[in-house]
PDB file of N, CA and C in Angstrom:
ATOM      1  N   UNK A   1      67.127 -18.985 -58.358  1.00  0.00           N
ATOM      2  CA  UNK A   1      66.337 -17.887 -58.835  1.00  0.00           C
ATOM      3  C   UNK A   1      66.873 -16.545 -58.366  1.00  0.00           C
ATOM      4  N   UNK A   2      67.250 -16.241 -57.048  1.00  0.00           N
ATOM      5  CA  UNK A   2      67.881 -15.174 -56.584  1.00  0.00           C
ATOM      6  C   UNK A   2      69.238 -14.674 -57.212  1.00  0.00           C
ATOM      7  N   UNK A   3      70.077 -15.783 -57.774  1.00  0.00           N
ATOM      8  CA  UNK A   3      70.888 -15.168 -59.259  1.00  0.00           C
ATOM      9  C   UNK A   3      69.941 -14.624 -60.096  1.00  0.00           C
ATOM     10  N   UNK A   4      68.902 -14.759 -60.999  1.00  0.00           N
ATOM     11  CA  UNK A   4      68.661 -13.789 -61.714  1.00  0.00           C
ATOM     12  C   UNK A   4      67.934 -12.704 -61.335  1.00  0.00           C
ATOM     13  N   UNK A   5      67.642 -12.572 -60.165  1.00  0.00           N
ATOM     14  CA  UNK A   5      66.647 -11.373 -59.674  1.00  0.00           C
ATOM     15  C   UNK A   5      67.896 -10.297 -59.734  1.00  0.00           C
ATOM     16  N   UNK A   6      68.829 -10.570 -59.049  1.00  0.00           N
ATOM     17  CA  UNK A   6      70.295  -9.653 -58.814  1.00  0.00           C
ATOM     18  C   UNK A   6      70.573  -9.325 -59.697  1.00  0.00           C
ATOM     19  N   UNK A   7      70.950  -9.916 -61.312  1.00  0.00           N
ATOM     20  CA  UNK A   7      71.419  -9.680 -62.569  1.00  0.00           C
ATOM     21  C   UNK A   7      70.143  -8.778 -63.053  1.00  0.00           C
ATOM     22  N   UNK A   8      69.168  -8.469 -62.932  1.00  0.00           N
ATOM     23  CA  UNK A   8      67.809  -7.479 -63.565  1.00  0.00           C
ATOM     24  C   UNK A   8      68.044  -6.536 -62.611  1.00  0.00           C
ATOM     25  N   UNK A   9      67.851  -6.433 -61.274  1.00  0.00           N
ATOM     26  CA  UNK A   9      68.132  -5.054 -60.710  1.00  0.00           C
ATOM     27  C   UNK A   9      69.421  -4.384 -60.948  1.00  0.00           C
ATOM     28  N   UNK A  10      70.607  -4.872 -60.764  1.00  0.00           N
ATOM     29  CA  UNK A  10      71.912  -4.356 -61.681  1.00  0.00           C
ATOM     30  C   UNK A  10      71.573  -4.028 -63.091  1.00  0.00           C
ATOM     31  N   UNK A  11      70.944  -4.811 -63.819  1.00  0.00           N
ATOM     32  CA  UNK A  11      70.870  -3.813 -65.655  1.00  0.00           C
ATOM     33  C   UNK A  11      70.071  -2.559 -64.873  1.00  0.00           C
ATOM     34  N   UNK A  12      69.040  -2.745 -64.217  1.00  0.00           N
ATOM     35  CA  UNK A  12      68.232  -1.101 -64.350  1.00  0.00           C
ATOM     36  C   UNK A  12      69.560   0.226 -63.901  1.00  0.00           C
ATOM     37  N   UNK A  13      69.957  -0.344 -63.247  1.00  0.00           N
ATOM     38  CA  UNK A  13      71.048   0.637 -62.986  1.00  0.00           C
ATOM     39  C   UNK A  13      71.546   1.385 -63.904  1.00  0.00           C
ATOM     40  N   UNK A  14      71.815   2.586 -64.518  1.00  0.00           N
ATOM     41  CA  UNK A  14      72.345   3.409 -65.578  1.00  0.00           C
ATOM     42  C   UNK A  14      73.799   2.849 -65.438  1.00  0.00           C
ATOM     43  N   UNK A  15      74.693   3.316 -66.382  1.00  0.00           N
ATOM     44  CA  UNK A  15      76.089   3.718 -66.183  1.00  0.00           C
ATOM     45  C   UNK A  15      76.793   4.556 -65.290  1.00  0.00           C
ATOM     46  N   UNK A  16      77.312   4.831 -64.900  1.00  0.00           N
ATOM     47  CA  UNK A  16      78.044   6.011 -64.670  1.00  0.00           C
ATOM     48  C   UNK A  16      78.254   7.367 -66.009  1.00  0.00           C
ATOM     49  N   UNK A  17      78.225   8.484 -65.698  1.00  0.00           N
ATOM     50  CA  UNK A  17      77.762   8.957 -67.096  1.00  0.00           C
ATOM     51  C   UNK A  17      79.201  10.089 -65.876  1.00  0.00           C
ATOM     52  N   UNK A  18      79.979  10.517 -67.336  1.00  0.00           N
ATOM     53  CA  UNK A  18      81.120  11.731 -66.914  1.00  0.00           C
ATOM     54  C   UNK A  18      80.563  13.085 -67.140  1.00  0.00           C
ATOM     55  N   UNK A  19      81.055  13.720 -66.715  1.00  0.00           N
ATOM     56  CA  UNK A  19      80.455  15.781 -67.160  1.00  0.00           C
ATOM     57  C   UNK A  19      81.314  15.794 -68.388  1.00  0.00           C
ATOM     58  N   UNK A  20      80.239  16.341 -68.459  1.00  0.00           N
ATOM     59  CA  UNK A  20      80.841  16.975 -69.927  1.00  0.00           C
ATOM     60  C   UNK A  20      82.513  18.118 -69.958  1.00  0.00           C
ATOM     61  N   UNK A  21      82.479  18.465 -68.848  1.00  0.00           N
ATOM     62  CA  UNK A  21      83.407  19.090 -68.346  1.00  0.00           C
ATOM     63  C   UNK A  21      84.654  18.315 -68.384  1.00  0.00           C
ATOM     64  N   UNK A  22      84.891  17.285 -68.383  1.00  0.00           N
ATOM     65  CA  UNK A  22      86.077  16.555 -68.134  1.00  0.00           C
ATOM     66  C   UNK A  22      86.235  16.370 -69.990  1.00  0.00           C
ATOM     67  N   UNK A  23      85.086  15.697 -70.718  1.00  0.00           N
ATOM     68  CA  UNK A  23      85.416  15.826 -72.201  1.00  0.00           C
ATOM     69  C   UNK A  23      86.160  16.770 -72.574  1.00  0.00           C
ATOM     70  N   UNK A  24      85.822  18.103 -72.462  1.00  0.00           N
ATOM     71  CA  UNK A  24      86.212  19.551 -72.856  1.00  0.00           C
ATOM     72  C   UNK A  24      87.415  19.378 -72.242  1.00  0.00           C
ATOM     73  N   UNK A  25      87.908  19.526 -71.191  1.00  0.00           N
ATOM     74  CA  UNK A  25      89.133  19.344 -71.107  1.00  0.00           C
ATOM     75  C   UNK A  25      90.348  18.398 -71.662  1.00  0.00           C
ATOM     76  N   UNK A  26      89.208  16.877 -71.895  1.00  0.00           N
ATOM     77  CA  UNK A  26      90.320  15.879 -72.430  1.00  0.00           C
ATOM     78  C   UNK A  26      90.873  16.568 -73.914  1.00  0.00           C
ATOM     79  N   UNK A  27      89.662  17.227 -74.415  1.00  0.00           N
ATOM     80  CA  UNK A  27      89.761  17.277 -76.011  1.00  0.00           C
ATOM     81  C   UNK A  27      90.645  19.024 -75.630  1.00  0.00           C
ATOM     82  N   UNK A  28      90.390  19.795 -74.786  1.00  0.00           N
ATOM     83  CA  UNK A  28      91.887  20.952 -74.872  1.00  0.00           C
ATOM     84  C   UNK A  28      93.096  20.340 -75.097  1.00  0.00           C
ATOM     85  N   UNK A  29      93.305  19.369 -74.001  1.00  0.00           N
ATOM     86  CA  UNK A  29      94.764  18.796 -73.784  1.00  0.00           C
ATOM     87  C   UNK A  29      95.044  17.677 -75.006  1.00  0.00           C
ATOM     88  N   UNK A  30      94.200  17.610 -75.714  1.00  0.00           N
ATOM     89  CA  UNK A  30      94.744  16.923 -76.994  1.00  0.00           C
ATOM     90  C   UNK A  30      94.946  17.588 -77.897  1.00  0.00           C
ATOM     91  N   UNK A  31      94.301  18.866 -78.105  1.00  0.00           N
ATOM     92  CA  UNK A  31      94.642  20.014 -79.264  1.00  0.00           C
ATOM     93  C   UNK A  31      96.110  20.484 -78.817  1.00  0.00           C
ATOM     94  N   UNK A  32      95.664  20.893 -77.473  1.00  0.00           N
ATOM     95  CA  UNK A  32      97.391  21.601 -76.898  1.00  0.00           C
ATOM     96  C   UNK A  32      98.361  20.534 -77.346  1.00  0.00           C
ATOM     97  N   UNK A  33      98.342  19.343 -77.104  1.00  0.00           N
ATOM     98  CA  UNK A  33      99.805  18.006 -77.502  1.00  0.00           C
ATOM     99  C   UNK A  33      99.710  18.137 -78.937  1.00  0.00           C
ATOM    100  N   UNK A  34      98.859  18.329 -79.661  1.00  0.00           N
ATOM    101  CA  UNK A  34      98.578  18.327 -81.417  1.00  0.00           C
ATOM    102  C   UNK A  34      99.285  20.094 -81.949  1.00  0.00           C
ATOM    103  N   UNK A  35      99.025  20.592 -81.162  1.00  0.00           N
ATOM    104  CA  UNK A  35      99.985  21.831 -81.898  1.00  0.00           C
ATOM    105  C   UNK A  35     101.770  22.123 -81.206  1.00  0.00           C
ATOM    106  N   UNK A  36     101.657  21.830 -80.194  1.00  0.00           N
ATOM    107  CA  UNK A  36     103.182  21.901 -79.265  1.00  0.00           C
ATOM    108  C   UNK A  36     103.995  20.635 -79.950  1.00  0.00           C
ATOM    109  N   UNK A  37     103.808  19.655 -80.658  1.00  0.00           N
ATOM    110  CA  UNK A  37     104.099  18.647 -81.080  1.00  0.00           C
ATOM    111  C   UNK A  37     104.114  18.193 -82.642  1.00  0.00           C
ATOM    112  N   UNK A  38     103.123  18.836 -82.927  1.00  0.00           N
ATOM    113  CA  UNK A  38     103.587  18.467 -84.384  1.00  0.00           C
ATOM    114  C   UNK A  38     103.059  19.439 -85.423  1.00  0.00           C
ATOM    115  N   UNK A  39     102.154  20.393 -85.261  1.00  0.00           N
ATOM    116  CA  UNK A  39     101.998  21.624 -85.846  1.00  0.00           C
ATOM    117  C   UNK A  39     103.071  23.076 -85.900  1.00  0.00           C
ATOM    118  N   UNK A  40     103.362  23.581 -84.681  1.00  0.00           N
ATOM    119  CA  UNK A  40     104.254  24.164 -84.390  1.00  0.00           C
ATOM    120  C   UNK A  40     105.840  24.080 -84.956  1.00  0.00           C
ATOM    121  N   UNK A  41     106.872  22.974 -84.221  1.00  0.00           N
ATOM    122  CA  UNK A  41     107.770  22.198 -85.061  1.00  0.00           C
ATOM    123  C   UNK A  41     107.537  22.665 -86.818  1.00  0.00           C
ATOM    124  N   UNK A  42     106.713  21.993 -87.234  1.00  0.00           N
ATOM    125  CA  UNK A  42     106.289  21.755 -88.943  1.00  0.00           C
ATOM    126  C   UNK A  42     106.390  23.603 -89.448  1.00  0.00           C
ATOM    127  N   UNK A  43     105.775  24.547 -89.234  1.00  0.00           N
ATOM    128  CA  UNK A  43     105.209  25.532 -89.654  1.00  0.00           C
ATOM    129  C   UNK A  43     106.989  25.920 -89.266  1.00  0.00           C
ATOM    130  N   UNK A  44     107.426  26.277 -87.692  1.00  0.00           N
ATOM    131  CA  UNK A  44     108.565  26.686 -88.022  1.00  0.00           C
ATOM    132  C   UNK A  44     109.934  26.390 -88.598  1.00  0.00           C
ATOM    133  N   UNK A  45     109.961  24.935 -88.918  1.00  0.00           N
ATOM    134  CA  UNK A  45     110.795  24.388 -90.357  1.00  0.00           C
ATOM    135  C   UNK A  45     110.635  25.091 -92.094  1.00  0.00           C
ATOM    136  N   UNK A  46     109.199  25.411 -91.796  1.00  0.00           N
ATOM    137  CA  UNK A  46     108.681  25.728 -93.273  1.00  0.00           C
ATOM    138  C   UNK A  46     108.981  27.054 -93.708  1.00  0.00           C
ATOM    139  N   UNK A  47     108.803  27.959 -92.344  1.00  0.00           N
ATOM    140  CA  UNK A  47     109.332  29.783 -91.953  1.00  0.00           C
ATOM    141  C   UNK A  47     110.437  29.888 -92.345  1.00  0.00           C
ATOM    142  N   UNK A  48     111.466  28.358 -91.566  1.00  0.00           N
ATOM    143  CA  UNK A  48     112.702  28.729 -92.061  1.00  0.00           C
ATOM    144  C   UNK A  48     113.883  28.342 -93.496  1.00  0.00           C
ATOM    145  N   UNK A  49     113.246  27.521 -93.663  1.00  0.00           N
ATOM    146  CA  UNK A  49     113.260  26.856 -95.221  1.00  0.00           C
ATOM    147  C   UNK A  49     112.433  27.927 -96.065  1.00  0.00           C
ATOM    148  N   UNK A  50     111.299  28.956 -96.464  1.00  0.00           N
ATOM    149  CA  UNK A  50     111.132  29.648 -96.800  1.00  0.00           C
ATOM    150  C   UNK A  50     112.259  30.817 -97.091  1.00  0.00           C
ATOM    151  N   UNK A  51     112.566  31.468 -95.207  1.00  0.00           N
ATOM    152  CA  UNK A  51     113.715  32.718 -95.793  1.00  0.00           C
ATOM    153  C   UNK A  51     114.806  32.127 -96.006  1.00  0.00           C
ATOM    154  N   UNK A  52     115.317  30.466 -96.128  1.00  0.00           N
ATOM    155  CA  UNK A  52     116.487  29.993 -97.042  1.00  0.00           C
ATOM    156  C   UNK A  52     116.427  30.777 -98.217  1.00  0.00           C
ATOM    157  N   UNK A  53     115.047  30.149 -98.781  1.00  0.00           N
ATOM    158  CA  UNK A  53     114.721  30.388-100.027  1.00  0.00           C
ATOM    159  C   UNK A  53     115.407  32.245-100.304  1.00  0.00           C
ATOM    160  N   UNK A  54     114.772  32.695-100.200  1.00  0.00           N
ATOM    161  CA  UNK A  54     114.705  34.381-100.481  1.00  0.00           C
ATOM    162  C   UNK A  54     115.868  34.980-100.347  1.00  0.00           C
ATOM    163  N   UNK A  55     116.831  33.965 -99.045  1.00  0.00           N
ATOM    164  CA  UNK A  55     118.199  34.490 -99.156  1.00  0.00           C
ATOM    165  C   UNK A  55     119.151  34.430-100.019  1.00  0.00           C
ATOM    166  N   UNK A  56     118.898  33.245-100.894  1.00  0.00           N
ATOM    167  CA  UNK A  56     120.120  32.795-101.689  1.00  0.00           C
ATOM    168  C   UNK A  56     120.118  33.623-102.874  1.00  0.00           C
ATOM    169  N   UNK A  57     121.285  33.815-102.695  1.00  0.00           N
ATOM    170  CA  UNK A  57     122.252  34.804-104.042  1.00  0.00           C
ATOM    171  C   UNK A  57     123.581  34.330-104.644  1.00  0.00           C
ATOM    172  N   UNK A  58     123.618  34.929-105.425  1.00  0.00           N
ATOM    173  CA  UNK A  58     124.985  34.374-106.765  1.00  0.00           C
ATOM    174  C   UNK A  58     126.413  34.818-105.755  1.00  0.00           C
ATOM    175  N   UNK A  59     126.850  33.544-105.822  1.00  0.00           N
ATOM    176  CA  UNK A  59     128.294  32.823-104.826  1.00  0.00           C
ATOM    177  C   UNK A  59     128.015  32.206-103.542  1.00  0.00           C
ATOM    178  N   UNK A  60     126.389  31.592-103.400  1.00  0.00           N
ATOM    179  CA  UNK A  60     126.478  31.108-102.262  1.00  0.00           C
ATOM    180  C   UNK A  60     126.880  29.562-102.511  1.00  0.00           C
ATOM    181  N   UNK A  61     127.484  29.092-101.501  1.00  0.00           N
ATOM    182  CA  UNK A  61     127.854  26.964-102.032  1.00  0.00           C
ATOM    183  C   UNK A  61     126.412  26.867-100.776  1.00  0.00           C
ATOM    184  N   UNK A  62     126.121  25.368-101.523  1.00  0.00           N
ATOM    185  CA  UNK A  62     124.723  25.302-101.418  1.00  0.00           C
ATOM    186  C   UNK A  62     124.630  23.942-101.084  1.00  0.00           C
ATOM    187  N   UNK A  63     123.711  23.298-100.764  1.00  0.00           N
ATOM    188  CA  UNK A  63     123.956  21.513-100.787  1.00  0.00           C
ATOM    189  C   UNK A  63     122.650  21.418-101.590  1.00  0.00           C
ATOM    190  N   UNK A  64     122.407  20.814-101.934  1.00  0.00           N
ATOM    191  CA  UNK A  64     120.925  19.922-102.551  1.00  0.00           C
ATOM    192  C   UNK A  64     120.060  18.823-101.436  1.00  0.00           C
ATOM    193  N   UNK A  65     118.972  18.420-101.724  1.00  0.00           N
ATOM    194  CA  UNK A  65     118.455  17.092-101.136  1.00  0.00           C
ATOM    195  C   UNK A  65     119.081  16.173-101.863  1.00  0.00           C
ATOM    196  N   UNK A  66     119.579  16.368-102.660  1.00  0.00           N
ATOM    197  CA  UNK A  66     120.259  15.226-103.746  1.00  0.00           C
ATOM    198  C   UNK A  66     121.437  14.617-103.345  1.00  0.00           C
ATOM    199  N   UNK A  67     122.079  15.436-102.178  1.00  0.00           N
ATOM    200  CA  UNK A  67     123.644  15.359-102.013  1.00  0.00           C
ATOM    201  C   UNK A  67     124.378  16.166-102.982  1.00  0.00           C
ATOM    202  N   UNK A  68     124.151  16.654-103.547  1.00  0.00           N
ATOM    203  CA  UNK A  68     125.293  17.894-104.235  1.00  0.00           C
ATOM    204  C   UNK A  68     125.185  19.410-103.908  1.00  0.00           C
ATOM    205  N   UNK A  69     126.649  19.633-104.072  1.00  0.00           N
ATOM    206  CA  UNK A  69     127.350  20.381-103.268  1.00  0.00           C
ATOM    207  C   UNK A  69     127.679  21.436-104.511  1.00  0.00           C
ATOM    208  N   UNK A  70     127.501  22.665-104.634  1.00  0.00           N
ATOM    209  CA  UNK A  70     128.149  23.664-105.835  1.00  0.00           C
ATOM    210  C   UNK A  70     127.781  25.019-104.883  1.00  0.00           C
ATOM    211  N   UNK A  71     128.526  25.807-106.139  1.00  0.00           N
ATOM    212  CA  UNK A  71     128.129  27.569-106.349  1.00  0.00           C
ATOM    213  C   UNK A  71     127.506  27.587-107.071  1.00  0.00           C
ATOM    214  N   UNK A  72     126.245  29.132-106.408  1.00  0.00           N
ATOM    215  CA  UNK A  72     125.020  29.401-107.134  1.00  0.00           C
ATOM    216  C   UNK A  72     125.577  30.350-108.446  1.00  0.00           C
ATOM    217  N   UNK A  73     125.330  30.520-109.216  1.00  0.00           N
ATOM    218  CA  UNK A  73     126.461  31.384-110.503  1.00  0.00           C
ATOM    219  C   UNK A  73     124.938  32.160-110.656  1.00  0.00           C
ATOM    220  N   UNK A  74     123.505  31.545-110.902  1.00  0.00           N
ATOM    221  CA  UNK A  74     122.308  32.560-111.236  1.00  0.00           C
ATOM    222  C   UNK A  74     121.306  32.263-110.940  1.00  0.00           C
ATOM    223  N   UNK A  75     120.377  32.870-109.973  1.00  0.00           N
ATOM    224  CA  UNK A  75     119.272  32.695-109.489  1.00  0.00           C
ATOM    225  C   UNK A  75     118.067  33.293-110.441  1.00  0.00           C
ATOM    226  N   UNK A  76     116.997  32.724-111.054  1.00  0.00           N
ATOM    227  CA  UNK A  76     116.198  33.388-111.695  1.00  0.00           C
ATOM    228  C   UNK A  76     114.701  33.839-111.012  1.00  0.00           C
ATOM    229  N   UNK A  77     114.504  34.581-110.263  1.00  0.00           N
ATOM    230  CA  UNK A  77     113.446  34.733-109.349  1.00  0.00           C
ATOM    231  C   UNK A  77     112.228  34.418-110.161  1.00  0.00           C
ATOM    232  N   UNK A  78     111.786  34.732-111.161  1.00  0.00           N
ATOM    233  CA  UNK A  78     110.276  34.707-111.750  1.00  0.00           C
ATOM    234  C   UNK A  78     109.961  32.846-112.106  1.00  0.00           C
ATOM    235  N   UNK A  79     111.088  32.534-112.358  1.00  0.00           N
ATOM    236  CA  UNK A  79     110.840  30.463-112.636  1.00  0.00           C
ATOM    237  C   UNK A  79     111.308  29.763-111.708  1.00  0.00           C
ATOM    238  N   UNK A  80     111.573  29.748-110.427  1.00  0.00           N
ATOM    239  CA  UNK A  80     112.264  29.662-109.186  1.00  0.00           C
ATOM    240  C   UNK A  80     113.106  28.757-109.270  1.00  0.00           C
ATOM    241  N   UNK A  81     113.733  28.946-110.365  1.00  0.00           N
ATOM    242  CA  UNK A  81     114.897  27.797-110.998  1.00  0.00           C
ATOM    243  C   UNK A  81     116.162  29.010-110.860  1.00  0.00           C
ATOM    244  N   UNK A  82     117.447  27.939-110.384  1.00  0.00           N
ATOM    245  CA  UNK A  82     118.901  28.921-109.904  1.00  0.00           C
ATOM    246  C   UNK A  82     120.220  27.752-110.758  1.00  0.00           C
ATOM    247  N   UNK A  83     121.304  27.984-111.453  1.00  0.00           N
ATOM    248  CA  UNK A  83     122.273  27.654-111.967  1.00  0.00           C
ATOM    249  C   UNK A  83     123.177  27.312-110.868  1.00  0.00           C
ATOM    250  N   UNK A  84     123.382  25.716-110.746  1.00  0.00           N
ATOM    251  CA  UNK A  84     124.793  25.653-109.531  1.00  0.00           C
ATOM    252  C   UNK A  84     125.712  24.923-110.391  1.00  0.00           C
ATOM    253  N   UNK A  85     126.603  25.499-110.098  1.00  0.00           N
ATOM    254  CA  UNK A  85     128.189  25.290-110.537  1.00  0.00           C
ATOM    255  C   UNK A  85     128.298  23.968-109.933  1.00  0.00           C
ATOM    256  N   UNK A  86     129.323  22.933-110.027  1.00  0.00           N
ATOM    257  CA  UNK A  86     129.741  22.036-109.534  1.00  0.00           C
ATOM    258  C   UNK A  86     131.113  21.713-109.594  1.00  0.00           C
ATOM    259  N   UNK A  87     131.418  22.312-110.681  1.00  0.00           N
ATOM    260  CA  UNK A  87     133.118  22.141-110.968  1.00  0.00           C
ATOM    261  C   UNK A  87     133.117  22.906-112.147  1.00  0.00           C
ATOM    262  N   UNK A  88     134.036  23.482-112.675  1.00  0.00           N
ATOM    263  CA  UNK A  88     134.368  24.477-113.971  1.00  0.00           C
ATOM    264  C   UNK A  88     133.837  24.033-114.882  1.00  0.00           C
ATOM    265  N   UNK A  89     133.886  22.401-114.932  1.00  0.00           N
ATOM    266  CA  UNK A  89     132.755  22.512-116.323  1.00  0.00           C
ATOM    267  C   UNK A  89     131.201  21.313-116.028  1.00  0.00           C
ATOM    268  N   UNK A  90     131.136  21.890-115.789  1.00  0.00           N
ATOM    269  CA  UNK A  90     129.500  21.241-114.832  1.00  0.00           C
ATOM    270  C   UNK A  90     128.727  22.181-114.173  1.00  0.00           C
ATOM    271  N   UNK A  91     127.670  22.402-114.975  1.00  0.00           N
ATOM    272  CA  UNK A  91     126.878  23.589-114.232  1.00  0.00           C
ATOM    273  C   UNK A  91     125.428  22.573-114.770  1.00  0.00           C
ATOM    274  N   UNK A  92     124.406  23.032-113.426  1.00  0.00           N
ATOM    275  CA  UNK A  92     123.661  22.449-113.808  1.00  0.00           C
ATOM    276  C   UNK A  92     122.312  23.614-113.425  1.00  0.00           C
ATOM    277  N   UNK A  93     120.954  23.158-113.985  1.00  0.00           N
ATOM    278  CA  UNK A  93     119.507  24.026-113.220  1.00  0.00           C
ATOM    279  C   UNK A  93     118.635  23.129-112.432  1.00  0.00           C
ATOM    280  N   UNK A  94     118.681  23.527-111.726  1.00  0.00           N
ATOM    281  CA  UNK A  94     117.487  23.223-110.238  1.00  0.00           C
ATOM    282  C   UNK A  94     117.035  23.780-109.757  1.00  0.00           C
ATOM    283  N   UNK A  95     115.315  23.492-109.633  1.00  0.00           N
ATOM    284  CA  UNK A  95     114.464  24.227-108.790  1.00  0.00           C
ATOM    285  C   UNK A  95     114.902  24.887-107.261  1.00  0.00           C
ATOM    286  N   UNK A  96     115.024  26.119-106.834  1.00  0.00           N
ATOM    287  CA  UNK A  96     115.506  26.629-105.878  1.00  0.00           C
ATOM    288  C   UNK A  96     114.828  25.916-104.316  1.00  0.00           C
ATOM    289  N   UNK A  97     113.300  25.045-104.442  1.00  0.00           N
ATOM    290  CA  UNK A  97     112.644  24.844-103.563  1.00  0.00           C
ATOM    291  C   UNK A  97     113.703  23.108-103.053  1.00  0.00           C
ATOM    292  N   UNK A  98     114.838  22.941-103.877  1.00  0.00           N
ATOM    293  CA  UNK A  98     115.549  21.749-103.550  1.00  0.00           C
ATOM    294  C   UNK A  98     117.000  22.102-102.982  1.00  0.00           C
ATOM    295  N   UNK A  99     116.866  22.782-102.560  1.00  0.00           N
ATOM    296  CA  UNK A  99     118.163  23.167-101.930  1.00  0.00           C
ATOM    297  C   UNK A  99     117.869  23.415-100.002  1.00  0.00           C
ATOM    298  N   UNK A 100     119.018  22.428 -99.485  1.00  0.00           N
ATOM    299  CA  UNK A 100     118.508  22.079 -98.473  1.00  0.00           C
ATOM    300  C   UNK A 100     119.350  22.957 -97.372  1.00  0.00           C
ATOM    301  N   UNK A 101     120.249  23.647 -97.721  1.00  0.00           N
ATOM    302  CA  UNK A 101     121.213  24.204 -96.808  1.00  0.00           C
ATOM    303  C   UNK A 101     122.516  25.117 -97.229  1.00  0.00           C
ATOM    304  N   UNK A 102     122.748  26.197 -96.827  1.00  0.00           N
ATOM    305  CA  UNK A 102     123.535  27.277 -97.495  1.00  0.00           C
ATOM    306  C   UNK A 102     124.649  26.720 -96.599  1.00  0.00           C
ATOM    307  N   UNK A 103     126.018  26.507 -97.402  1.00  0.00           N
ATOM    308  CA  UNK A 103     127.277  26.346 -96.406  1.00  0.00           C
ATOM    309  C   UNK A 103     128.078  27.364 -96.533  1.00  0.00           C
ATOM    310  N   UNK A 104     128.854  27.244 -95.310  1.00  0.00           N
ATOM    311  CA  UNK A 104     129.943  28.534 -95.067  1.00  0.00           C
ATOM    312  C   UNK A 104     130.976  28.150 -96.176  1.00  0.00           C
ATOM    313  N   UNK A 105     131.389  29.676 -96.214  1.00  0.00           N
ATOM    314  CA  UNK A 105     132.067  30.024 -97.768  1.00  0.00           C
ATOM    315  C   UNK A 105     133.715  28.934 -97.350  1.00  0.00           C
ATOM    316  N   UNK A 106     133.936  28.895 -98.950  1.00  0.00           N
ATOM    317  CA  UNK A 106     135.104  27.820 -98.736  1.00  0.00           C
ATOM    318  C   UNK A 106     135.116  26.416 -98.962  1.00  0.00           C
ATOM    319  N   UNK A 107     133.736  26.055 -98.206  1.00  0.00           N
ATOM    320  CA  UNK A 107     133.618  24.750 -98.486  1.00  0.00           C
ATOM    321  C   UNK A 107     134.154  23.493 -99.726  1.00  0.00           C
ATOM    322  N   UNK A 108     133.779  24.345-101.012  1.00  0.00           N
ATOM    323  CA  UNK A 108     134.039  23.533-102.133  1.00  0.00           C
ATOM    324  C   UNK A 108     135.613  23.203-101.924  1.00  0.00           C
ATOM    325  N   UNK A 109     135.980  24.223-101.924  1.00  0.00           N
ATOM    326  CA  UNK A 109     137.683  24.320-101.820  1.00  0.00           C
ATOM    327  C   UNK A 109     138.105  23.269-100.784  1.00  0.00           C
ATOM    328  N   UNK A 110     137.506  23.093 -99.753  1.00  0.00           N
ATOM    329  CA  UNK A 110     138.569  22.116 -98.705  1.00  0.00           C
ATOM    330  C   UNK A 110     137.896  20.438 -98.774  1.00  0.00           C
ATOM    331  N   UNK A 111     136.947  20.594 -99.786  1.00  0.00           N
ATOM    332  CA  UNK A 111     136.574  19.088 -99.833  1.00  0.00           C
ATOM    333  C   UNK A 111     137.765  18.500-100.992  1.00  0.00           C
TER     334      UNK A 111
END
């Protein structure tokens, strides 16, 4: 019988209950790891892929997400569609938001 008397005075016992103070902090230090980590990173990829965008002008060699490689011959700002060269007779149109990287001049030439 003295087993269950022990098991009823232990339930009356509450939990242990934390301050609220330690929550607030757990949940800062998870916002802080949520923006230093994967907000931050993201936004300044997007800043800089943006002034890609705005920079490119007629004779830059360019790469694609596609893997292709040309000169820009005409950028049309109002349909954000730009003309890349690929070889003298291969020109093609692609949305300017697919272009993944401006290369130093020359390039076409030494591939």
């Amino acid at each position: 019988m003295s087993l269950f008397i022990s098991q009823a005075q232990a339930a009356t016992e509450g939990p242990a209950t934390q301050s609220s103070f330690s929550f607030i902090f757990m949940m800062v230090i998870f916002a802080a790891i949520f923006y230093f980590m994967i907000y931050r990173p993201q936004a300044k990829r997007t800043k800089q892929h943006k002034s890609l965008m705005e920079s490119l002008s007629k004779g830059d060699e360019v790469l694609t997400q596609g893997g292709l490689i040309g000169r820009v011959t005409k950028v049309n700002v109002e349909s954000g569609y730009l003309q890349l060269e690929l070889n003298e007779n291969n020109v093609i149109s692609i949305k300017r938001d697919f272009i993944s990287a401006v290369l130093p001049k020359g390039t076409l030439k030494s591939i």
